[in-house]
Protein backbone atom coordinates (compact mmCIF):
# COMPACT_ATOMS: atom_id res chain seq x y z
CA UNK A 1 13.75 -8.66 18.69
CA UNK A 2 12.11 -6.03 20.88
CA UNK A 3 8.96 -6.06 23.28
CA UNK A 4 6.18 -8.32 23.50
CA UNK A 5 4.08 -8.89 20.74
CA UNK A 6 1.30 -11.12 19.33
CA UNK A 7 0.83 -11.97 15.48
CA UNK A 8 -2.39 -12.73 13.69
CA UNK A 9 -3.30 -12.57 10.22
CA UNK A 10 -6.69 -14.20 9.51
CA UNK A 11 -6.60 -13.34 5.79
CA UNK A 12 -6.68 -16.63 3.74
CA UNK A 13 -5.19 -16.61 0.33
CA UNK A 14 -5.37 -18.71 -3.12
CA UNK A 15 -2.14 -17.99 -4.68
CA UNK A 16 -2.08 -18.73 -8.41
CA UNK A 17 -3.06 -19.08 -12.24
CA UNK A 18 -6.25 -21.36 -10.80
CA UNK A 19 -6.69 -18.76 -7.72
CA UNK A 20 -10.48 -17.29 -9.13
CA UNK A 21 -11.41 -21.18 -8.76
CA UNK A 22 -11.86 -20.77 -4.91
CA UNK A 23 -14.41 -18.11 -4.90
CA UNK A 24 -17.10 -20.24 -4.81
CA UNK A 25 -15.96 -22.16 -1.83
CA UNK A 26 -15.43 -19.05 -0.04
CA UNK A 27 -18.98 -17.72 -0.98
CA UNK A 28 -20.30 -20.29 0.60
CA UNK A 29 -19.49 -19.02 4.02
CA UNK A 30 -21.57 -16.37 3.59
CA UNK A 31 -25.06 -15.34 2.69
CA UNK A 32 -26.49 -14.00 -0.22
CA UNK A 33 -26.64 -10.37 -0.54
CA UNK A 34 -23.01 -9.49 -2.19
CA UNK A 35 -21.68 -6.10 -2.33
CA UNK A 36 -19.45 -5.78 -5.58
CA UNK A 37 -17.10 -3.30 -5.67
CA UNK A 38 -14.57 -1.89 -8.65
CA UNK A 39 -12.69 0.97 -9.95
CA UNK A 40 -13.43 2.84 -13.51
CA UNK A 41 -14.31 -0.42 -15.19
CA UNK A 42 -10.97 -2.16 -16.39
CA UNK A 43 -12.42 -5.14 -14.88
CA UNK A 44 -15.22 -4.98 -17.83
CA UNK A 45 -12.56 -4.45 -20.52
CA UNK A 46 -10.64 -7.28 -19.69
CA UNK A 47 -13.38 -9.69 -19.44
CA UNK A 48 -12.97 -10.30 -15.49
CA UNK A 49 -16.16 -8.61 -14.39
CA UNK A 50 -17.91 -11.41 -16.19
CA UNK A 51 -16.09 -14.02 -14.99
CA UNK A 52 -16.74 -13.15 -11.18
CA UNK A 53 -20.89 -12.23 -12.14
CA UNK A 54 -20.95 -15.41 -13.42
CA UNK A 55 -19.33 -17.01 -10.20
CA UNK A 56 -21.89 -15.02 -7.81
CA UNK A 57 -24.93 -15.79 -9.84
CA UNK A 58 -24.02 -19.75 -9.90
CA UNK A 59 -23.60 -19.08 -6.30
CA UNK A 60 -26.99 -17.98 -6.19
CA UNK A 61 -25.79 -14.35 -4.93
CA UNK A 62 -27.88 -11.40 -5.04
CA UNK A 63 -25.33 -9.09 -6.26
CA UNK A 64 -25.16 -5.38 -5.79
CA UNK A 65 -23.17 -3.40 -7.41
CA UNK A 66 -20.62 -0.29 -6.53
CA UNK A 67 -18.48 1.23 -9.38
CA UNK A 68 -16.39 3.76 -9.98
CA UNK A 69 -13.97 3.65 -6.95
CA UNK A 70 -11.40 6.52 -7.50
CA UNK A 71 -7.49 5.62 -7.46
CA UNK A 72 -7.25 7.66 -4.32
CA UNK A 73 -10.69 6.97 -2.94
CA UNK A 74 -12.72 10.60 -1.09
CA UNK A 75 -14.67 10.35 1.87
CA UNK A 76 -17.91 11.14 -0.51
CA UNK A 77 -17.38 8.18 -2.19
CA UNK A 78 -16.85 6.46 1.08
CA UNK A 79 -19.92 7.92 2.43
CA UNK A 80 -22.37 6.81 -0.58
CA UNK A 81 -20.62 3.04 -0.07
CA UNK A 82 -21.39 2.99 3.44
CA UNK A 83 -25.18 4.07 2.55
CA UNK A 84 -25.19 1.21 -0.50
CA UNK A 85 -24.27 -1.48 1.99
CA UNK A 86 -26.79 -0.36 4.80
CA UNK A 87 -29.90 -0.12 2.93
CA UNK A 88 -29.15 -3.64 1.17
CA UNK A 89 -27.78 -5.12 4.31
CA UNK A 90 -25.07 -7.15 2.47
CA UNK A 91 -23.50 -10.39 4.29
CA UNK A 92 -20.11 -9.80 1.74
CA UNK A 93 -18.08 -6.87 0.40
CA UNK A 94 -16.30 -8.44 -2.57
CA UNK A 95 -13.46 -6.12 -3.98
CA UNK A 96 -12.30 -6.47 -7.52
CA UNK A 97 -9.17 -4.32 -8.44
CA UNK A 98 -6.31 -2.75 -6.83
CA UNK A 99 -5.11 -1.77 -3.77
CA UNK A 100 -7.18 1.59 -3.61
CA UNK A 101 -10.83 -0.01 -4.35
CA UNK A 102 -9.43 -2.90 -1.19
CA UNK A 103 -8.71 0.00 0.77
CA UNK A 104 -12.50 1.85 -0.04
CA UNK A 105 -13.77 -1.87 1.04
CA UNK A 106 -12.87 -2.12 4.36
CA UNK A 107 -13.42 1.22 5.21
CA UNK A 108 -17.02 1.03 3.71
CA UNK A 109 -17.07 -2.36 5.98
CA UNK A 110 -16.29 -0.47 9.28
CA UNK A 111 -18.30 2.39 7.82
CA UNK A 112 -21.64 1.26 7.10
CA UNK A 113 -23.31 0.47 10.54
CA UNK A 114 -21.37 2.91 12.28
CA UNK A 115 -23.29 5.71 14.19
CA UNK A 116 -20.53 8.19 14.53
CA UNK A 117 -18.73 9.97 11.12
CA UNK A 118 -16.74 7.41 9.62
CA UNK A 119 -14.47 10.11 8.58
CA UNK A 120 -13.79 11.55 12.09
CA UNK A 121 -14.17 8.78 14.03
CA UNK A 122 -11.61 6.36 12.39
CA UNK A 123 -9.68 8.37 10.08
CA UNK A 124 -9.12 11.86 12.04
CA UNK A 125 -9.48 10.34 15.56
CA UNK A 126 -8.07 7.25 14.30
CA UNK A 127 -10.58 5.05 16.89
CA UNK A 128 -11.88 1.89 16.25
CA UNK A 129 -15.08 0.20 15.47
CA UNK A 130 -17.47 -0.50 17.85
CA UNK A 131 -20.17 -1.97 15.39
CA UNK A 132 -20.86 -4.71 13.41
CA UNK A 133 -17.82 -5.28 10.48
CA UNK A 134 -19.37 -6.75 7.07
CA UNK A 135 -16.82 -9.14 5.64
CA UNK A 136 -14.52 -8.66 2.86
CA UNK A 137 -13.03 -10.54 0.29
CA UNK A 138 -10.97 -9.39 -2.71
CA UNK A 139 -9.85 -10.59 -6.07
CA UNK A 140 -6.71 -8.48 -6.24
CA UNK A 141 -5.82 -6.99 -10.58
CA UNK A 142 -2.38 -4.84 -9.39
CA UNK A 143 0.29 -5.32 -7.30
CA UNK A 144 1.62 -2.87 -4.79
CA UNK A 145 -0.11 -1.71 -1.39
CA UNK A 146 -0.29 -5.24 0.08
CA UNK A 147 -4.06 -4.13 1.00
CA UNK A 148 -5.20 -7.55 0.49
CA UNK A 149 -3.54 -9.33 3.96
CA UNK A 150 -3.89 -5.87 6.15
CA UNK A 151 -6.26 -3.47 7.74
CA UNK A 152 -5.06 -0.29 5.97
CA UNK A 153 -7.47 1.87 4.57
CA UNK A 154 -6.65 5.32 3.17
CA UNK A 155 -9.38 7.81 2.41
CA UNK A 156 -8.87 11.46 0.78
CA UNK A 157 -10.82 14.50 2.04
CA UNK A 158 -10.36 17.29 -1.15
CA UNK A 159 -12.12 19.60 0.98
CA UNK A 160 -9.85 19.64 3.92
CA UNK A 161 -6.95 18.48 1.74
CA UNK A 162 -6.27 15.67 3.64
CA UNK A 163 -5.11 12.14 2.98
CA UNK A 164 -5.19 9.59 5.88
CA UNK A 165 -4.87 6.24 6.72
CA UNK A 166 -6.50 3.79 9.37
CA UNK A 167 -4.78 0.78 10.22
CA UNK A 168 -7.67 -1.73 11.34
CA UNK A 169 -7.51 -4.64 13.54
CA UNK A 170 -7.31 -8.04 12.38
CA UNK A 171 -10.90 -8.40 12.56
CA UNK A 172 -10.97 -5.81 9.61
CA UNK A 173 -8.33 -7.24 7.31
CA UNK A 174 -10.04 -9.28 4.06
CA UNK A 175 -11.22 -12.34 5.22
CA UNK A 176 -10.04 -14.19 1.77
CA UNK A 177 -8.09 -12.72 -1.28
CA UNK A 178 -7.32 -14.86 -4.71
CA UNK A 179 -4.01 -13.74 -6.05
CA UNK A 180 -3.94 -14.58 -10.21
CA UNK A 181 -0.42 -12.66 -10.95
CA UNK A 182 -1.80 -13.05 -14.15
CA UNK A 183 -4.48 -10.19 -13.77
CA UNK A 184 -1.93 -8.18 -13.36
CA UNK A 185 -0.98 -8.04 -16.79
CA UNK A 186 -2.77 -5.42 -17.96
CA UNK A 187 -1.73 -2.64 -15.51
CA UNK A 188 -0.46 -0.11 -17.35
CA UNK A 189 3.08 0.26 -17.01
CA UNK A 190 2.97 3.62 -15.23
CA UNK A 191 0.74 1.86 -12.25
CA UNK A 192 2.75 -1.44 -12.46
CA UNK A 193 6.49 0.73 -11.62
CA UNK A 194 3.98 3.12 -9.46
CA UNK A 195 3.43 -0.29 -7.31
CA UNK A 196 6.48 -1.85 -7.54
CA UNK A 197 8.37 1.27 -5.64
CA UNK A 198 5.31 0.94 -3.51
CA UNK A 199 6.61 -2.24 -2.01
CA UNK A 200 10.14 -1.63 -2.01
CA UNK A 201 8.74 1.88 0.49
CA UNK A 202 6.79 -0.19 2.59
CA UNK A 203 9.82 -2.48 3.36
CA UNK A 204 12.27 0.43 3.67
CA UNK A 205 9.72 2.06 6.04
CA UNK A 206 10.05 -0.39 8.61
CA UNK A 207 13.60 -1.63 7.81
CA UNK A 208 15.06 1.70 8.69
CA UNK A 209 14.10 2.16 11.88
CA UNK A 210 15.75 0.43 15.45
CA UNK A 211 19.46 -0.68 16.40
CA UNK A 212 18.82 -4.33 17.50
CA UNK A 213 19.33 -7.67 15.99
CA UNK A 214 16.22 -8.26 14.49
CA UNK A 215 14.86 -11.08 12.34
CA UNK A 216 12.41 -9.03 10.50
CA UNK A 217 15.25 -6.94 9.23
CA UNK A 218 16.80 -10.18 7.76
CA UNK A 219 13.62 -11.04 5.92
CA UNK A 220 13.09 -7.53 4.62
CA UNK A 221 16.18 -7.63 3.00
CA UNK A 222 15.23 -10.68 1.39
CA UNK A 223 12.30 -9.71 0.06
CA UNK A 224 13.97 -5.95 -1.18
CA UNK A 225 16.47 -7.77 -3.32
CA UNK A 226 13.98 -10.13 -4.90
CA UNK A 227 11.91 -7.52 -5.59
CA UNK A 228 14.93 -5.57 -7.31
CA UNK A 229 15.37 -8.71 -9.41
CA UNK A 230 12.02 -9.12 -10.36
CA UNK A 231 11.14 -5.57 -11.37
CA UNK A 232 14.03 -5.68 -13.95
CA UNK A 233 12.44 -8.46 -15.64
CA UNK A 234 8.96 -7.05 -15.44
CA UNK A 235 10.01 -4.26 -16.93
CA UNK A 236 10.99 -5.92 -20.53
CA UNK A 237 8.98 -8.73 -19.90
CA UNK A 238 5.89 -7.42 -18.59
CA UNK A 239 4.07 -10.90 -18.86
CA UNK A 240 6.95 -12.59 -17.53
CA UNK A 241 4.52 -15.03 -15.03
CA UNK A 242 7.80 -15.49 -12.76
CA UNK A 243 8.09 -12.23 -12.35
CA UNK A 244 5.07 -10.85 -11.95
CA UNK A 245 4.26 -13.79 -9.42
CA UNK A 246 7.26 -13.05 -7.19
CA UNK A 247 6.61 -9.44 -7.55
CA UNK A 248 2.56 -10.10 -6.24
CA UNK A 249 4.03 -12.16 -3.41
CA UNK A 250 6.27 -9.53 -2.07
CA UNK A 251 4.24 -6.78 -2.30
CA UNK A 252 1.86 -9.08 0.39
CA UNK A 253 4.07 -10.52 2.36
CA UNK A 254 5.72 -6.17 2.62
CA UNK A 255 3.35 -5.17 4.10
CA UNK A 256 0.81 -8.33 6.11
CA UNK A 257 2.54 -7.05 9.54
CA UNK A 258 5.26 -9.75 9.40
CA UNK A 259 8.60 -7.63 8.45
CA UNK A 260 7.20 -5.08 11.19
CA UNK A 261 7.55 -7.56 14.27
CA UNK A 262 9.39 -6.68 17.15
CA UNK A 263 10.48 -2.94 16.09
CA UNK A 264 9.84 0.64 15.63
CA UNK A 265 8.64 1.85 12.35
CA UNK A 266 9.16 4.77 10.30
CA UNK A 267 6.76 5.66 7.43
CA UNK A 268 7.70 9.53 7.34
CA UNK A 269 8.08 8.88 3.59
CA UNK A 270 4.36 7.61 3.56
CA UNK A 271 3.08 10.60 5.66
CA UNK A 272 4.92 13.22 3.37
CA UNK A 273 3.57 11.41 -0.03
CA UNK A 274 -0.20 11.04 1.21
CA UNK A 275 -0.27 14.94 2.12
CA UNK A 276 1.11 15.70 -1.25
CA UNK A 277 -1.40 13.05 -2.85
CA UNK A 278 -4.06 15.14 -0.98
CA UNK A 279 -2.65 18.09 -2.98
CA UNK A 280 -2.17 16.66 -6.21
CA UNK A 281 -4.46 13.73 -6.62
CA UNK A 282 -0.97 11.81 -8.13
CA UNK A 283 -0.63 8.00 -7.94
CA UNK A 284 0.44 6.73 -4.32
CA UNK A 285 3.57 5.18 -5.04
CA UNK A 286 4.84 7.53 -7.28
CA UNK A 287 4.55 10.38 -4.40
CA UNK A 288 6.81 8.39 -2.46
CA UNK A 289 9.41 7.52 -5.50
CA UNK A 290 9.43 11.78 -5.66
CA UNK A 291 10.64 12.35 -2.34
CA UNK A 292 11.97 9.10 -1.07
CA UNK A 293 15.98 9.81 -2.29
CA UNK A 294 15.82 13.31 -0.67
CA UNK A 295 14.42 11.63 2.78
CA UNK A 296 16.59 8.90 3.23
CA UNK A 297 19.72 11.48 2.51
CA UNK A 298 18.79 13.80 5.04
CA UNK A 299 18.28 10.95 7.66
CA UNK A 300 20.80 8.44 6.81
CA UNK A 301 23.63 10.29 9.45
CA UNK A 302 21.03 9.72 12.04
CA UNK A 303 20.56 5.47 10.98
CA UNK A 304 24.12 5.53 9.43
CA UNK A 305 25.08 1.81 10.62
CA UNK A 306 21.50 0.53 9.07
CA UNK A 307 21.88 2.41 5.77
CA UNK A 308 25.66 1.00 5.78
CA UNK A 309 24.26 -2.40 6.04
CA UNK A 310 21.14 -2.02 3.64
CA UNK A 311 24.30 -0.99 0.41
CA UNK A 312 26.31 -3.89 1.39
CA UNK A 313 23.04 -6.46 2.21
CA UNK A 314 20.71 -5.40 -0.57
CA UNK A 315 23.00 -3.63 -3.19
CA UNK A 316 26.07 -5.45 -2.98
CA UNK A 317 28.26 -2.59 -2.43
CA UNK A 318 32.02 -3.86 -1.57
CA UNK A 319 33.00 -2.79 2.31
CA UNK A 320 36.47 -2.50 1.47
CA UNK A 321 38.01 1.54 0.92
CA UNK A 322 35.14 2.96 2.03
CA UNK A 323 34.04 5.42 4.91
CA UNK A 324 30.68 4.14 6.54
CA UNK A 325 28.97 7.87 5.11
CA UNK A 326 30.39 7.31 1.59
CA UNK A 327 28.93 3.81 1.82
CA UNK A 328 25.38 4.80 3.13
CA UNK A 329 25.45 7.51 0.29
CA UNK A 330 26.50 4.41 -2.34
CA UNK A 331 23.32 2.79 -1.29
CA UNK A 332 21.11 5.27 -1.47
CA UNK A 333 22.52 5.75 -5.28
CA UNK A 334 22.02 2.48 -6.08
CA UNK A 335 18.49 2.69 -4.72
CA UNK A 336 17.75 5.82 -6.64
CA UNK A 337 19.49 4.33 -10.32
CA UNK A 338 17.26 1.46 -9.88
CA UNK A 339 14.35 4.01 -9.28
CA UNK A 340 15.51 5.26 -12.68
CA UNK A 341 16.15 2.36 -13.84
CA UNK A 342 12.15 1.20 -13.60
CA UNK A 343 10.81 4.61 -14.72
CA UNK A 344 9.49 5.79 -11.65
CA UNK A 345 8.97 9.92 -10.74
CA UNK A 346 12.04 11.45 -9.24
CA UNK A 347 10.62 14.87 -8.74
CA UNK A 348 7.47 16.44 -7.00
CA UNK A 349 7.51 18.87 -10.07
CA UNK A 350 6.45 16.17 -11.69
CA UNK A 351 2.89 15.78 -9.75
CA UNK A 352 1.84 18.91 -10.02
CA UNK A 353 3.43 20.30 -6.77
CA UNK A 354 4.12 23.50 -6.89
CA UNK A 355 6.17 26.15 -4.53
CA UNK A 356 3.17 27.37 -2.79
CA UNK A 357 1.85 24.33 -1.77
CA UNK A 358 5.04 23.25 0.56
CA UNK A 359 4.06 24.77 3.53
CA UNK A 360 0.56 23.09 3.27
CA UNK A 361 1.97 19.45 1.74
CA UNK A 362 4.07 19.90 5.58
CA UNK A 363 1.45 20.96 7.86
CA UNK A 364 -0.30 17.41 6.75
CA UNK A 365 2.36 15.27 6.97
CA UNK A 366 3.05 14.60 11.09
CA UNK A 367 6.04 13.59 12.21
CA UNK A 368 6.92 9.96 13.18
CA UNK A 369 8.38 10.10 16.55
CA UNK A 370 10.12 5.97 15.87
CA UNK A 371 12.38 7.31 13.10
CA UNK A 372 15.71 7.58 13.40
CA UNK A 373 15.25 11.72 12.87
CA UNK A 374 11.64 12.90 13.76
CA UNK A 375 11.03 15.61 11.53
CA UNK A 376 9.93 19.25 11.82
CA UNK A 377 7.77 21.15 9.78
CA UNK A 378 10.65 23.07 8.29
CA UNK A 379 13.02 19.43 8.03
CA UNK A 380 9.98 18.78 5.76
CA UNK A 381 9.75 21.64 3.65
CA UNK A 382 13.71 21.33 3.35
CA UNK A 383 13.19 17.87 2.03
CA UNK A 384 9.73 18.89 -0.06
CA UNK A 385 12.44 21.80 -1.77
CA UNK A 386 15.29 19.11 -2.19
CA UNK A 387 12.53 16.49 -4.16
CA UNK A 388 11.68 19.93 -6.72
């Protein structure tokens, strides 16, 4: 383990088929103007948004309501949140939906009593808040950006076409989040792969990075091949509860700060797929399934005894007869048949990207000066050109 370093995570969760159950005691900590936020109105469909009115109104909750967050949430829409939750001066942000409408919570949280640009202040300077934080809490429906135990927030700007993300404090992370795997279930199957390779990036991001003996690479490696095993029942079995349960587990636990203890961190592969999200509008984690193979190949000679050790650990590729290149590049097969294997995008072609937009896709994604190869702009256009 590297450095000195303190760990908090204040975020409580109710794990389970019973998890809804505990909203009311977690109401209770707060008073009564409620801020309820959701996406394009799934939540309705499946019978969920009633469930959780009816909670708040038994909890004598003045609810307000804020629809229609975006799967890659704009800075307008963060902007007319902020201005919802000032002029009602809610005591609770309560977030019902996936990672993206989490994300649009805490950054309407930091947002809304902030006398600066929200925009510029934490997303383009990427300072923190100096005024009052409303509380969140989320009831989480898809599995993937582990949103729910962190402080990320990522906010789109069409205008500027740019796609950033602020990592908040602790103090910004949800205060509660219920986990019922079994709201999962109606993700389509496009989002559910979409988040699945989600997790699997945000462990990768911070597993391949340092040269020391470190713990959290031990329990990243865990948590990559249960993942592996759970997404090939999922799958077939999309209502498999096992499945989807260990699946919703991982993705938290990938990315709640733990596996990152103690070490550098990449997430190149997350700066290149948010500029090309800014481009194309596509789903997060399939931005990073379309460029993730052609990254980790043009890096893996830099990292070569950690990508030697993440075929053998994670993929069970035999040591014996082979060179430690031939068995990094026998990893990074494995990884990408598995990508095929769950249906997830292979190519940027596939998003919409187009020739002419390389050059701008690179000029938004910096370089991450903890990975094993920082990157130029042309390394990234070379890899943008190899994901085609």
């Amino acid at each position: 383990m590297l450095g000195n370093f303190t760990y908090h995570n204040p975020t409580r969760i109710h794990f389970g088929k019973k998890a809804l159950d505990f909203l009311p005691e977690e109401l209770s900590a707060y008073g009564p103007r409620v801020l309820l936020t959701y996406g394009g109105g799934s939540i309705k469909r499946t019978g969920l948004y009633d469930r959780v009115l009816d909670l708040l109104r038994a909890a004598d909750k003045e609810v307000f309501e804020d629809p229609g967050v975006m799967p890659n949430p704009t800075v307008e829409k963060l902007y007319k949140g902020a201005a919802l939750a000032r002029e009602h001066d809610v005591d609770l942000i309560l977030a019902v939906g996936g990672g993206s409408v989490v994300d649009y919570a805490k950054g309407v949280a930091a947002s809304a009593w902030c006398t600066e640009d929200p925009w510029q202040k934490y997303y383009v300077r990427q300072e923190n808040p100096d005024c009052c934080l409303i509380p969140v809490g989320t009831i989480l429906t898809m599995s993937g950006t582990g949103s729910e135990m962190n402080g990320g927030s990522v906010i789109t700007n069409h205008a500027t076409k740019q796609k950033i993300g602020k990592v908040f404090g602790p103090e910004n992370f949800p205060k509660f989040t219920l986990l019922d795997p079994v709201l999962t279930y109606t993700v389509p199957r496009y989002q559910m792969v979409a988040g699945i390779f989600d997790v699997m990036s945000h462990l990768m991001e911070q597993y391949f990075s340092g040269t020391d003996d470190n713990t959290s690479d031990y329990l990243a490696e865990a948590l990559m091949r249960q993942l592996v095993h759970a997404s090939r029942i999922a799958v077939h079995q999309p209502e498999d509860y096992e499945a989807r349960s260990n699946i919703m587990w991982t993705a938290t636990w990938a990315l709640n700060t733990l596996t990152k203890m103690g070490k550098g961190q990449d997430w190149q592969v997350h700066m290149i797929g948010q500029s090309i999200g800014a481009y194309t509008d596509a789903t997060h984690g399939m931005t990073l399934s379309a460029v993730s193979p052609a990254y980790y190949r043009f890096v893996a000679l830099y990292g070569l005894p950690k990508f030697v050790r993440f075929a053998r650990t994670v993929w069970d590729i035999p040591s014996d007869g082979l060179s430690d290149e031939a068995a990094a590049e026998a990893g990074i097969a494995a990884l990408e048949s598995w990508m095929r294997e769950i249906g997830v995008v292979m190519h940027i072609t596939e998003l919409g990207v187009t020739p002419d937009m390389l050059e701008g896709i690179a000029a938004g994604a910096p370089s991450i000066p903890t990975a094993y190869h920082p990157l130029s702009k042309d390394d990234i256009i070379e890899i943008l050109r190899r994901s085609m």
